[in-house]
Protein backbone atom coordinates (compact mmCIF):
# COMPACT_ATOMS: atom_id res chain seq x y z
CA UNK A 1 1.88 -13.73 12.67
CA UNK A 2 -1.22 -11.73 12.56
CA UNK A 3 -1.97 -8.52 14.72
CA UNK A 4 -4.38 -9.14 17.70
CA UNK A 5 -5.75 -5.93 18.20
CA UNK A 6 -6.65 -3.09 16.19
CA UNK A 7 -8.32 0.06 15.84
CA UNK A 8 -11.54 0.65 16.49
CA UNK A 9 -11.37 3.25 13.04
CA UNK A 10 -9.82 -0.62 10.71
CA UNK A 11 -13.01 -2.37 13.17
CA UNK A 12 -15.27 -0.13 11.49
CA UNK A 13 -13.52 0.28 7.61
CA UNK A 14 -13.52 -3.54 8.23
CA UNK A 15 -17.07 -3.72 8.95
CA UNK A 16 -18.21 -1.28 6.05
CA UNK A 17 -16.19 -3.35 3.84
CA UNK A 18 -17.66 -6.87 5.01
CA UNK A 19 -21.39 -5.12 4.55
CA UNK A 20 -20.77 -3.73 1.66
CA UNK A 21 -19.63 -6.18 -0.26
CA UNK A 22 -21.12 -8.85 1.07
CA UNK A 23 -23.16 -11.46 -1.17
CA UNK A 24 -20.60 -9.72 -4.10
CA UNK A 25 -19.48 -13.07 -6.64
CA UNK A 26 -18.38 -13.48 -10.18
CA UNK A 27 -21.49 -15.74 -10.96
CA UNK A 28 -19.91 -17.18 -14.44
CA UNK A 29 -16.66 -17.28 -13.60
CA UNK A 30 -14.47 -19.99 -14.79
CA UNK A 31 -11.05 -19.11 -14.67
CA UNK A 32 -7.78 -20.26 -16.09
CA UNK A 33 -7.99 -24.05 -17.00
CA UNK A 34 -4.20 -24.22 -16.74
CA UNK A 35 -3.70 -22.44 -13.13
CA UNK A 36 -7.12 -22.88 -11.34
CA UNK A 37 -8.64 -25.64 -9.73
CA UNK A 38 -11.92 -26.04 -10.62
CA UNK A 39 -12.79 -26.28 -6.69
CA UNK A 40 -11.21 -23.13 -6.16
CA UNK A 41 -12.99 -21.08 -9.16
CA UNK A 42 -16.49 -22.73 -7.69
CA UNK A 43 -15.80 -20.47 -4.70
CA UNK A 44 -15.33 -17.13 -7.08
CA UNK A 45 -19.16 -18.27 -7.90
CA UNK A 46 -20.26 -18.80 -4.18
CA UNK A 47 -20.86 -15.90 -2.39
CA UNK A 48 -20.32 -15.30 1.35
CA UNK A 49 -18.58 -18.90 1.82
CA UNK A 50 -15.07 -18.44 3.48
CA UNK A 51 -12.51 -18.96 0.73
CA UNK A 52 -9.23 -20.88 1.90
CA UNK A 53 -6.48 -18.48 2.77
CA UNK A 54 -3.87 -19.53 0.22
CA UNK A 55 -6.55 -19.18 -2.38
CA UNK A 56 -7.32 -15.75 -1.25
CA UNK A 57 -3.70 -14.79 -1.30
CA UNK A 58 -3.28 -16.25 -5.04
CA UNK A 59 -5.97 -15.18 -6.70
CA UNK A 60 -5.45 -11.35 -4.99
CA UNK A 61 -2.25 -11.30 -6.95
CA UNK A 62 -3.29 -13.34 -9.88
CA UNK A 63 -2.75 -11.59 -13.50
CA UNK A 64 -6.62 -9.90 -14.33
CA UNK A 65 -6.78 -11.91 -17.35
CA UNK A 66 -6.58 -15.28 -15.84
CA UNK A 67 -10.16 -14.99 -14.91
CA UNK A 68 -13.73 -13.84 -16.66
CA UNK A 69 -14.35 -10.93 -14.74
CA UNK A 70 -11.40 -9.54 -12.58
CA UNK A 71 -13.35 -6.85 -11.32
CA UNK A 72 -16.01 -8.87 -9.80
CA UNK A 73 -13.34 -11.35 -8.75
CA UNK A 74 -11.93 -8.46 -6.38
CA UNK A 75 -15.53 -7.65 -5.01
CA UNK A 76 -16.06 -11.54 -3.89
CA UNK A 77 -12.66 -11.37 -2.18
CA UNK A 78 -12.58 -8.07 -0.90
CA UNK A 79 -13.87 -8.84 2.74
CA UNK A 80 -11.81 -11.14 3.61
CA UNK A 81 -8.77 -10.00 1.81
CA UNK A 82 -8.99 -6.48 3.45
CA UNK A 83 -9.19 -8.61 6.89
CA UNK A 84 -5.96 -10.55 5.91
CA UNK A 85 -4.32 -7.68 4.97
CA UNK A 86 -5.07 -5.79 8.10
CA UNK A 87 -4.17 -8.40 10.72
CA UNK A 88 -1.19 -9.90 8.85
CA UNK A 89 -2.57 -13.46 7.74
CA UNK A 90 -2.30 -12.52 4.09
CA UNK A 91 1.08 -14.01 3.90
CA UNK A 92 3.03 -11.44 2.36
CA UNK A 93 2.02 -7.94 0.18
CA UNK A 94 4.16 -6.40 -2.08
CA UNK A 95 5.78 -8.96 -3.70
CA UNK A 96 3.19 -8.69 -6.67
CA UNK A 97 0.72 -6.56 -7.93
CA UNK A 98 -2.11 -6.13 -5.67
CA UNK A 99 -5.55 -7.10 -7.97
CA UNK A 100 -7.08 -3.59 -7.11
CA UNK A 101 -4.19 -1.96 -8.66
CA UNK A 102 -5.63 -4.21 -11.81
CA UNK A 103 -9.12 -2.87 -11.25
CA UNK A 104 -10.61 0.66 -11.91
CA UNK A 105 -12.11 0.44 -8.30
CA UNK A 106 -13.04 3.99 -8.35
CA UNK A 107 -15.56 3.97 -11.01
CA UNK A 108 -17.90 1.10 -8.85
CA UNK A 109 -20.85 1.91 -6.73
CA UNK A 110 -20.02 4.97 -4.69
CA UNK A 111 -20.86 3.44 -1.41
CA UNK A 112 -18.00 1.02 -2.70
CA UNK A 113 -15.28 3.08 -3.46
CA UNK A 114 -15.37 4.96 -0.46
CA UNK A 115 -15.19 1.60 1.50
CA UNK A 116 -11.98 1.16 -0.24
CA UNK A 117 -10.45 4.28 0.25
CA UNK A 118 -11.67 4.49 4.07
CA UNK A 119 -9.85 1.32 4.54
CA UNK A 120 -6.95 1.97 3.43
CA UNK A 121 -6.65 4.88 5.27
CA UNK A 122 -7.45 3.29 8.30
CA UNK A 123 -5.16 0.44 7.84
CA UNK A 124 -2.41 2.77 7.17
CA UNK A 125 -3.15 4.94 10.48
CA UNK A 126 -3.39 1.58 12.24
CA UNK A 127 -0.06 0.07 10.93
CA UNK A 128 1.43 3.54 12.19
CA UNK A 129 0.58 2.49 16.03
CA UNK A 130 2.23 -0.35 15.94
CA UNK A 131 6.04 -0.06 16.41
CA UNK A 132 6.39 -4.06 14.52
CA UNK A 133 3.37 -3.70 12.06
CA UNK A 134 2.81 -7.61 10.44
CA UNK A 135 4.35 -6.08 7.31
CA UNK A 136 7.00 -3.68 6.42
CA UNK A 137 5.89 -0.57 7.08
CA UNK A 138 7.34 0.45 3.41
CA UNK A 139 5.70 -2.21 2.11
CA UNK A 140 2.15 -1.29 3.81
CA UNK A 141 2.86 2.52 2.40
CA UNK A 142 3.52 1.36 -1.15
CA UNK A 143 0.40 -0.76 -1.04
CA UNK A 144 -1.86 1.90 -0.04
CA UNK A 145 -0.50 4.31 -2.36
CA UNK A 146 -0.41 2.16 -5.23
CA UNK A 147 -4.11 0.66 -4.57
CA UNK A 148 -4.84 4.31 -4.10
CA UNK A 149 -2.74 5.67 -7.31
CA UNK A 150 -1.93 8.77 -4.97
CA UNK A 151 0.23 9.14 -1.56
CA UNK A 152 -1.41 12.40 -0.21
CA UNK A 153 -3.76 10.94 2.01
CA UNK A 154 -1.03 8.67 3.40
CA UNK A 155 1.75 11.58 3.85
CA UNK A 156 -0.72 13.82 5.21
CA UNK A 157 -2.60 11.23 7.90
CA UNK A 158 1.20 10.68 9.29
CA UNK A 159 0.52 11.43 13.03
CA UNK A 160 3.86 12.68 14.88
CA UNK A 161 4.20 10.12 17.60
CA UNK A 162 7.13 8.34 18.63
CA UNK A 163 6.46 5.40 16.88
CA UNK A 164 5.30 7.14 13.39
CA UNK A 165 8.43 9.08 13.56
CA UNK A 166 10.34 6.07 13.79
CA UNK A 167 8.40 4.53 10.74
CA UNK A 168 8.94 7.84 9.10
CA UNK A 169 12.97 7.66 9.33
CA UNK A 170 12.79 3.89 8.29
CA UNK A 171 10.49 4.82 4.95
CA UNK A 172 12.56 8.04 4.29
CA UNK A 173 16.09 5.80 4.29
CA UNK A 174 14.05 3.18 1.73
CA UNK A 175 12.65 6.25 -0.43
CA UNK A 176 16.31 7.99 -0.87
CA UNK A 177 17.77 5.15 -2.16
CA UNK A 178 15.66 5.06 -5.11
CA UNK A 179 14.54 9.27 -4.94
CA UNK A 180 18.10 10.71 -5.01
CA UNK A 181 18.73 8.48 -8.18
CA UNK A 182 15.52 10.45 -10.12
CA UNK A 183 14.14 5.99 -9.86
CA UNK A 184 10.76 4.87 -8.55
CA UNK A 185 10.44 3.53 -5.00
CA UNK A 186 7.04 1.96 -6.03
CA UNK A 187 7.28 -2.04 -7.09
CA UNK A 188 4.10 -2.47 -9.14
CA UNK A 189 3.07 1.08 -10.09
CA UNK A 190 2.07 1.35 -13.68
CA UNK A 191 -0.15 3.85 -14.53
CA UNK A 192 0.42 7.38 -15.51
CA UNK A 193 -0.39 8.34 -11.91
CA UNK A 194 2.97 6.78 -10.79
CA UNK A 195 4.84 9.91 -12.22
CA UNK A 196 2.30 12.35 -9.69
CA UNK A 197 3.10 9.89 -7.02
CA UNK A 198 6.62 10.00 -7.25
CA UNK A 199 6.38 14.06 -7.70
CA UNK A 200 4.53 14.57 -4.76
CA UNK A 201 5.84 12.10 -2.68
CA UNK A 202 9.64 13.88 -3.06
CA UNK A 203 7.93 17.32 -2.88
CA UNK A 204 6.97 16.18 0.93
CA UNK A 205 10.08 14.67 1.93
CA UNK A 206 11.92 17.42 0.96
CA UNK A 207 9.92 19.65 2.70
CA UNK A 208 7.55 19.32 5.55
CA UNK A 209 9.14 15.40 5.32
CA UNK A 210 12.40 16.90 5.90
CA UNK A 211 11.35 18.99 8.47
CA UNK A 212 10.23 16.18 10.91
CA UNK A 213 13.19 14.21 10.56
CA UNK A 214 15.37 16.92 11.28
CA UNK A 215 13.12 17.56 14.31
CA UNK A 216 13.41 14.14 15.58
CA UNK A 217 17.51 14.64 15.54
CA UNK A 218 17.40 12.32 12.15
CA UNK A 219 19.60 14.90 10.97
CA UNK A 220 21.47 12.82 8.00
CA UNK A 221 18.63 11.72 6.58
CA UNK A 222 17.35 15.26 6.54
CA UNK A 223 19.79 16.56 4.63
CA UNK A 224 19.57 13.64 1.94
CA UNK A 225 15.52 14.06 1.72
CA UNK A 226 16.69 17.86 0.97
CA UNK A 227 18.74 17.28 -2.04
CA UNK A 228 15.80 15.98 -3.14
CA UNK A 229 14.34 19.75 -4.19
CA UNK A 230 17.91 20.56 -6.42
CA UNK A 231 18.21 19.25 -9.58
CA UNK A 232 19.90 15.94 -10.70
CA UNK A 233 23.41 16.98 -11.38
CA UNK A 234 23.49 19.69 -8.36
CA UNK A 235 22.19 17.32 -6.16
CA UNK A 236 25.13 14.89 -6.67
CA UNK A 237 27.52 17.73 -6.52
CA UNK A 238 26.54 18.72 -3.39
CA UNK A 239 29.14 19.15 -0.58
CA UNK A 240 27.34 16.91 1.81
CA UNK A 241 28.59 13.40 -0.37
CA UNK A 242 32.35 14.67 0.29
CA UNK A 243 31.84 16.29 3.89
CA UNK A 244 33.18 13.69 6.64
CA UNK A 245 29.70 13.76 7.83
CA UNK A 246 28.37 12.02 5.46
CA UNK A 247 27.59 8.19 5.89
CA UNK A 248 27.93 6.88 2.39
């Protein structure tokens, strides 16, 4: 079920995103024969025509080399995938790679890329005011990021509220699991960036990250996100997995 209010800040990345990309197409695109409907591909050509939902959904997750020009695929889509991903109607995110994690988005037009990256900041900020966001809040992080190939902007917009704090303890107990185990929490990052991600990501929950949650009483989950600074086999030997305390 889709959000039905938002931000004025997503109103206006949303706008700048519709504007900018609008009349954008793949004019000789054809597709894949064996997973495209020719109807479907004819609206990859079309610009500005709403595209079906479901198609949007598939072809934002489709593999890049299932059609002509990926890139330009991603452009046609863009406005109303941003929309869908911002009010919930996409369906579901993270359960695939996202096609702009596919797409060196950064080297387009200037006016663009920072369309992009505006939105996704917004979007994050927004899902951060809403105590049930239409996604998982994890989920919504890990897209950003990933689309992004950094999580600075996204650590460092967190606003201390009561809800953010609350969507800060819930990402910190999904990080840790992975974190503490030197794994990835990121589903479909690839790229070399992943490794800076994953750096700076436990840098700030082991530090200012930390901080908050010990702040806001999470006081467990503090102590975890610090282990995070020791190395591998210190960490594991700490006292806190033995001390009655602890929760695992």
């Amino acid at each position: 079920m889709g959000r039905t209010m938002s931000s004025p800040t997503l109103d206006a990345a949303l706008a700048r995103i519709s504007t900018v990309f609008r009349g954008a197409s793949s004019p000789d695109e054809t597709g894949c024969g064996y997973c495209h409907a020719p109807e479907e591909t004819a609206y990859l050509r079309t610009p500005d025509i709403p595209v079906p939902p479901d198609v949007v959904q598939y072809y934002l997750f489709e593999v890049s080399d299932h059609f002509d020009d990926h890139a330009a695929v991603m452009r046609r889509l863009l406005p109303q995938a941003a929309r869908a991903m911002a009010d919930g109607t996409l369906g579901a995110i993270n359960y695939g790679a996202h096609g702009l994690t596919r797409v060196d988005w950064r080297s387009w037009p200037p006016e663009q890329a920072a369309a992009i990256e505006t939105f996704l900041r917004a979007w994050w900020q927004d899902a951060l005011t809403a105590p049930g966001p239409p996604y998982g809040i994890d989920d919504i992080f890990d897209t950003c990021a990933t689309i992004a190939t950094t999580v600075t902007p996204f650590l460092d917009d967190w606003p201390r509220t009561p809800v953010a704090d609350a969507h800060l303890a819930h990402c910190a107990d999904v990080w840790l699991y992975d974190l503490l185990s030197d794994a990835s929490p990121f589903t479909w990052w690839y790229d070399d960036s992943e490794k800076t991600g994953i750096a700076d990501l436990r840098t700030w929950l082991s530090g200012p990250g930390a901080a908050r949650l010990r702040t806001q009483g999470e006081h467990d989950l503090a102590t975890r996100a610090e282990l995070l600074a020791l190395p591998y086999d210190d960490r594991w030997a700490h006292p806190y997995w033995t001390s009655p305390a602890a929760t695992n």
